[in-house]
N, C-alpha and C. Protein backbone atom coordinates (compact mmCIF):
# COMPACT_ATOMS: atom_id res chain seq x y z
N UNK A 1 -9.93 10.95 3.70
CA UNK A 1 -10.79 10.39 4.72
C UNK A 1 -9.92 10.03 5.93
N UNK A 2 -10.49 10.42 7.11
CA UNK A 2 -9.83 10.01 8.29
C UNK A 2 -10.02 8.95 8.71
N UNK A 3 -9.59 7.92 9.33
CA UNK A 3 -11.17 7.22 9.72
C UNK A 3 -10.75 6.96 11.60
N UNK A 4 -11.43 6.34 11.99
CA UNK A 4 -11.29 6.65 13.80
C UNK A 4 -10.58 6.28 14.70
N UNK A 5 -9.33 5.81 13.89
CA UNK A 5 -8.15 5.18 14.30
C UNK A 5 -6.77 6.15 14.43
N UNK A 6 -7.07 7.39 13.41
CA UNK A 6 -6.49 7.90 13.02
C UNK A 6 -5.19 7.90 11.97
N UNK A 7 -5.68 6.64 11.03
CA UNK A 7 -5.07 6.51 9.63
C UNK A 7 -6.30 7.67 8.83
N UNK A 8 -5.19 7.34 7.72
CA UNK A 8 -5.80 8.51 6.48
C UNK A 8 -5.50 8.12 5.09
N UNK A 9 -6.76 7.92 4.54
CA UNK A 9 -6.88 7.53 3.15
C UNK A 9 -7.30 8.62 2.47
N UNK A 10 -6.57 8.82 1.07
CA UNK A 10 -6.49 10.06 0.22
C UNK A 10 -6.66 9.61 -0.85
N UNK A 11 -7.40 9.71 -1.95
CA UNK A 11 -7.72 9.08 -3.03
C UNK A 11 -8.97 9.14 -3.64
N UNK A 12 -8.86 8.05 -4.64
CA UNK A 12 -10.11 7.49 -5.83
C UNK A 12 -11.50 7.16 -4.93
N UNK A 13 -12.22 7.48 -4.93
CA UNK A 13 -13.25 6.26 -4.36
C UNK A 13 -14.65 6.29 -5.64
N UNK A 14 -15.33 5.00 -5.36
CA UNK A 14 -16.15 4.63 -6.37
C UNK A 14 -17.29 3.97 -5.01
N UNK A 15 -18.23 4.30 -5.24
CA UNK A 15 -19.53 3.38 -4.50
C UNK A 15 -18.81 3.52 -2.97
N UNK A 16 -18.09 4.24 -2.28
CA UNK A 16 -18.07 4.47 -1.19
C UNK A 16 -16.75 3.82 -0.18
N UNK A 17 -16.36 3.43 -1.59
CA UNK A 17 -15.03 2.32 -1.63
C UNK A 17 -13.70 3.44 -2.19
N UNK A 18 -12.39 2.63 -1.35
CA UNK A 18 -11.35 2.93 -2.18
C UNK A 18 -11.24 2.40 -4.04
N UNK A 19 -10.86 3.10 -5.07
CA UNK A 19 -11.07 2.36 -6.28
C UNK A 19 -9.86 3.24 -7.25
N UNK A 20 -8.97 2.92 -7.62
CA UNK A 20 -8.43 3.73 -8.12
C UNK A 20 -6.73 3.67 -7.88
N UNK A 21 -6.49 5.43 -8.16
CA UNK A 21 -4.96 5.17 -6.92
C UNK A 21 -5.57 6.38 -5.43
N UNK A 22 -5.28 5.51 -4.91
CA UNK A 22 -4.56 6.32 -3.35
C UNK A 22 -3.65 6.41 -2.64
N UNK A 23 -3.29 6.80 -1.88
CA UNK A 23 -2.43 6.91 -0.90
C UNK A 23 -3.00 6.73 0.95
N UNK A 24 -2.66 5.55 1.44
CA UNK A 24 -3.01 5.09 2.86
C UNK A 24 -1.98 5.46 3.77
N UNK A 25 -1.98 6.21 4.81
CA UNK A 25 -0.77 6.34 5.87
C UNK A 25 -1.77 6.02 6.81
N UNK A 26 -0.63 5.34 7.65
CA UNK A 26 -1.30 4.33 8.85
C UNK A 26 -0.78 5.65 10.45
N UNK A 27 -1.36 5.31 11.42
CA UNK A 27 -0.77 6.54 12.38
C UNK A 27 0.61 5.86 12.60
N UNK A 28 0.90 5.08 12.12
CA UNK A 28 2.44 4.60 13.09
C UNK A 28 3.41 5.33 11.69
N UNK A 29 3.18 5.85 10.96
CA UNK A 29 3.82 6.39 9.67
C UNK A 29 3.80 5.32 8.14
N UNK A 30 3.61 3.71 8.68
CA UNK A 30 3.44 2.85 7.54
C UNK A 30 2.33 3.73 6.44
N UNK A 31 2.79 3.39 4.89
CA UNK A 31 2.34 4.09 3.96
C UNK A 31 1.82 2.72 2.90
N UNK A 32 0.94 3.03 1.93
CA UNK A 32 0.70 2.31 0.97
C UNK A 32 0.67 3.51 -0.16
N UNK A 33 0.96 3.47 -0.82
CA UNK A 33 0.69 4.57 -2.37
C UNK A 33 0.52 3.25 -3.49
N UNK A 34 -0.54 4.00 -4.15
CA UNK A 34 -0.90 2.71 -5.52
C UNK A 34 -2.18 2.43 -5.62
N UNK A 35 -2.24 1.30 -6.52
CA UNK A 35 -3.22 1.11 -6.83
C UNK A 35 -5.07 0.26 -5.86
N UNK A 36 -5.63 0.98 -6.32
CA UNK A 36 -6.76 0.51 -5.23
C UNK A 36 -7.91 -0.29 -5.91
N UNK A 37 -8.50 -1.50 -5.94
CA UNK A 37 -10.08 -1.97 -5.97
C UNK A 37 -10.72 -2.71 -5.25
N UNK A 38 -11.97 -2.00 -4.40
CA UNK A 38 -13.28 -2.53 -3.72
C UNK A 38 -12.50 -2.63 -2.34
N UNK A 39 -11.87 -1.70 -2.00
CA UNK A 39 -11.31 -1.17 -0.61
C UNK A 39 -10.08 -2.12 -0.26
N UNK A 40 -9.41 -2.58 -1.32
CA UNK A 40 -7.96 -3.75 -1.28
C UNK A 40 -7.24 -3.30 -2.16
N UNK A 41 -5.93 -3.25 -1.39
CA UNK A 41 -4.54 -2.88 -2.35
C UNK A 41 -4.55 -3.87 -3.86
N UNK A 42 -4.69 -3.24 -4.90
CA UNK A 42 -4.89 -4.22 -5.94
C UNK A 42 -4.49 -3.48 -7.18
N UNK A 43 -3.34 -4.20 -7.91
CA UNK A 43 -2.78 -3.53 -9.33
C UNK A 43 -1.26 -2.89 -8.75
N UNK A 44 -0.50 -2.04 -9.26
CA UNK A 44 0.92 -1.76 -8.70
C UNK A 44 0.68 -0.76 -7.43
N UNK A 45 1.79 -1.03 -6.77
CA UNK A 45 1.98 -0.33 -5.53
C UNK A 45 3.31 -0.32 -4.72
N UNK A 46 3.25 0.60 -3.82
CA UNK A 46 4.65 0.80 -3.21
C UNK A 46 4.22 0.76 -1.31
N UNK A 47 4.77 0.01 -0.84
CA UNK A 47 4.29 0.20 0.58
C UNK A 47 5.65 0.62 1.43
N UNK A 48 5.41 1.30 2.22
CA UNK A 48 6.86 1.96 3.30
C UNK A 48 6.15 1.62 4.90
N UNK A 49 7.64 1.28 5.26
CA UNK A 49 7.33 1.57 6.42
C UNK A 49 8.81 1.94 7.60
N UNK A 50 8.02 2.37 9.14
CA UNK A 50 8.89 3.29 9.60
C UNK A 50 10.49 3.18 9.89
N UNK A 51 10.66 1.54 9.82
CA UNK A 51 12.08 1.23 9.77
C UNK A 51 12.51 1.16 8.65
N UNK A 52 12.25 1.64 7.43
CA UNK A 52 12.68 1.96 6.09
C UNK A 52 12.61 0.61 4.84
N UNK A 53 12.27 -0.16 5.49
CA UNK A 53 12.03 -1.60 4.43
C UNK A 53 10.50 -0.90 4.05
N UNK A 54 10.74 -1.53 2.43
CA UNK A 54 9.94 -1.62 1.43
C UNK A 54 9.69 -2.55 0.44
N UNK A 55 8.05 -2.08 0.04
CA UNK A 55 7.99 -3.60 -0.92
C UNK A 55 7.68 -2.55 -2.34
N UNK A 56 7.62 -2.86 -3.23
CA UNK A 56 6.79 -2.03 -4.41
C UNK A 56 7.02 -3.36 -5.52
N UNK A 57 5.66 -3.69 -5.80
CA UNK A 57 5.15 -4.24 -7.09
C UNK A 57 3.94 -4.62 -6.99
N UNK A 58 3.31 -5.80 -7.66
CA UNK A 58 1.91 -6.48 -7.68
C UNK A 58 1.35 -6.72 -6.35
N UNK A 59 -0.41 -6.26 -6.55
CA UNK A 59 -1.15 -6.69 -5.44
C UNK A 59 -2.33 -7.56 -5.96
N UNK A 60 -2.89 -8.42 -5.14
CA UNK A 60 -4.04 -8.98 -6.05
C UNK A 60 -5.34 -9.08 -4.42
N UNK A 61 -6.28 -8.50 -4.71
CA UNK A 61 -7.04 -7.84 -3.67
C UNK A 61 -6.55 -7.76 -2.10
N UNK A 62 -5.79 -6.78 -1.94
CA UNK A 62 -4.98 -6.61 -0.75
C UNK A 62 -3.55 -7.57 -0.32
N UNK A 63 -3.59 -8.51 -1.05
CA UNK A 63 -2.36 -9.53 -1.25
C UNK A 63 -1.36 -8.99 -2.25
N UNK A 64 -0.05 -9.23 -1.50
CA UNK A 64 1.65 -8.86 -2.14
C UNK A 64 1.04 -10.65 -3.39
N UNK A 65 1.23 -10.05 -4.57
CA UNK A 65 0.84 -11.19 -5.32
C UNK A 65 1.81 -10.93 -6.59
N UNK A 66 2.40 -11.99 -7.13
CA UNK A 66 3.04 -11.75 -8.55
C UNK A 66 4.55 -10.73 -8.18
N UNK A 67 4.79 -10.41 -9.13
CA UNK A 67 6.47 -9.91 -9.46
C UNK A 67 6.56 -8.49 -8.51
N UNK A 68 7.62 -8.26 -7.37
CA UNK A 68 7.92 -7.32 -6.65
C UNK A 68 8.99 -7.51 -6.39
N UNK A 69 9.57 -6.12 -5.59
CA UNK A 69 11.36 -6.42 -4.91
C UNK A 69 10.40 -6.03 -3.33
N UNK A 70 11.12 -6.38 -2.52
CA UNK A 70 11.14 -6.09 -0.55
C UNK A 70 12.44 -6.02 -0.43
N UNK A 71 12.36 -4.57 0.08
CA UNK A 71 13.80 -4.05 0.43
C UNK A 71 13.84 -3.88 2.33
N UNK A 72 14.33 -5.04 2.73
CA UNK A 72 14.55 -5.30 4.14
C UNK A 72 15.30 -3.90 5.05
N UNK A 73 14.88 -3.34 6.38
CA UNK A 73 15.85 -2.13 6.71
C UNK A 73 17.31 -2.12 6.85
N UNK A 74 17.76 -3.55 6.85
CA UNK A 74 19.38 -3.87 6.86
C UNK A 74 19.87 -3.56 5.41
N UNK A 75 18.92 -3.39 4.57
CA UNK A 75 18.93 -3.27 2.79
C UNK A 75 19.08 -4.62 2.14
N UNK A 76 18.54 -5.85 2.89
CA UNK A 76 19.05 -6.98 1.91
C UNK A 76 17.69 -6.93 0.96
N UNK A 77 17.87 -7.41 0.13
CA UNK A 77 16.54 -7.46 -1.10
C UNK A 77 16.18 -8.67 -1.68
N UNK A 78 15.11 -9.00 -1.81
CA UNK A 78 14.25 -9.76 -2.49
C UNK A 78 13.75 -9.46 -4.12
N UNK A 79 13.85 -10.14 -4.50
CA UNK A 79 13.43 -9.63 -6.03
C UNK A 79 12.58 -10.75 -6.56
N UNK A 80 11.40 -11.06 -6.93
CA UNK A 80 10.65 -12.14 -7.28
C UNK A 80 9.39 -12.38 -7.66
């Protein structure tokens, strides 16, 4: 799905909703891959973005929630 912003969601959908896994790229290149329910990042996931910091672990309806690392673009890391 495109939608009119020109991000692009690729994936599960259920009732017209993201539900499942997908994959979200935003137009600026930011990415989400993982898990999806009722159109919110929710269950494991990996998010990127264009200066190379990353997060990948728990989401709890679109919220960074519970145990993940964030890998900052200088590479310092978070683990928690």
């Amino acid at each position: 799905m495109i939608h009119s912003d020109g991000d692009v969601y690729e994936g599960d959908w259920v009732n017209d909703k993201a539900e499942g896994f997908g994959i979200y790229t935003h137009m600026d290149g930011a990415q989400y891959e993982g898990e999806w329910k009722e159109d919110k990042q929710h269950g494991k996931g990996r998010e990127t973005w264009p200066d190379g910091a990353l997060y990948e672990g728990d989401y709890v309806l679109g919220k960074k929630h519970g145990y993940g690392n964030f890998v900052w673009s200088d590479g310092s890391i978070y683990t928690g």
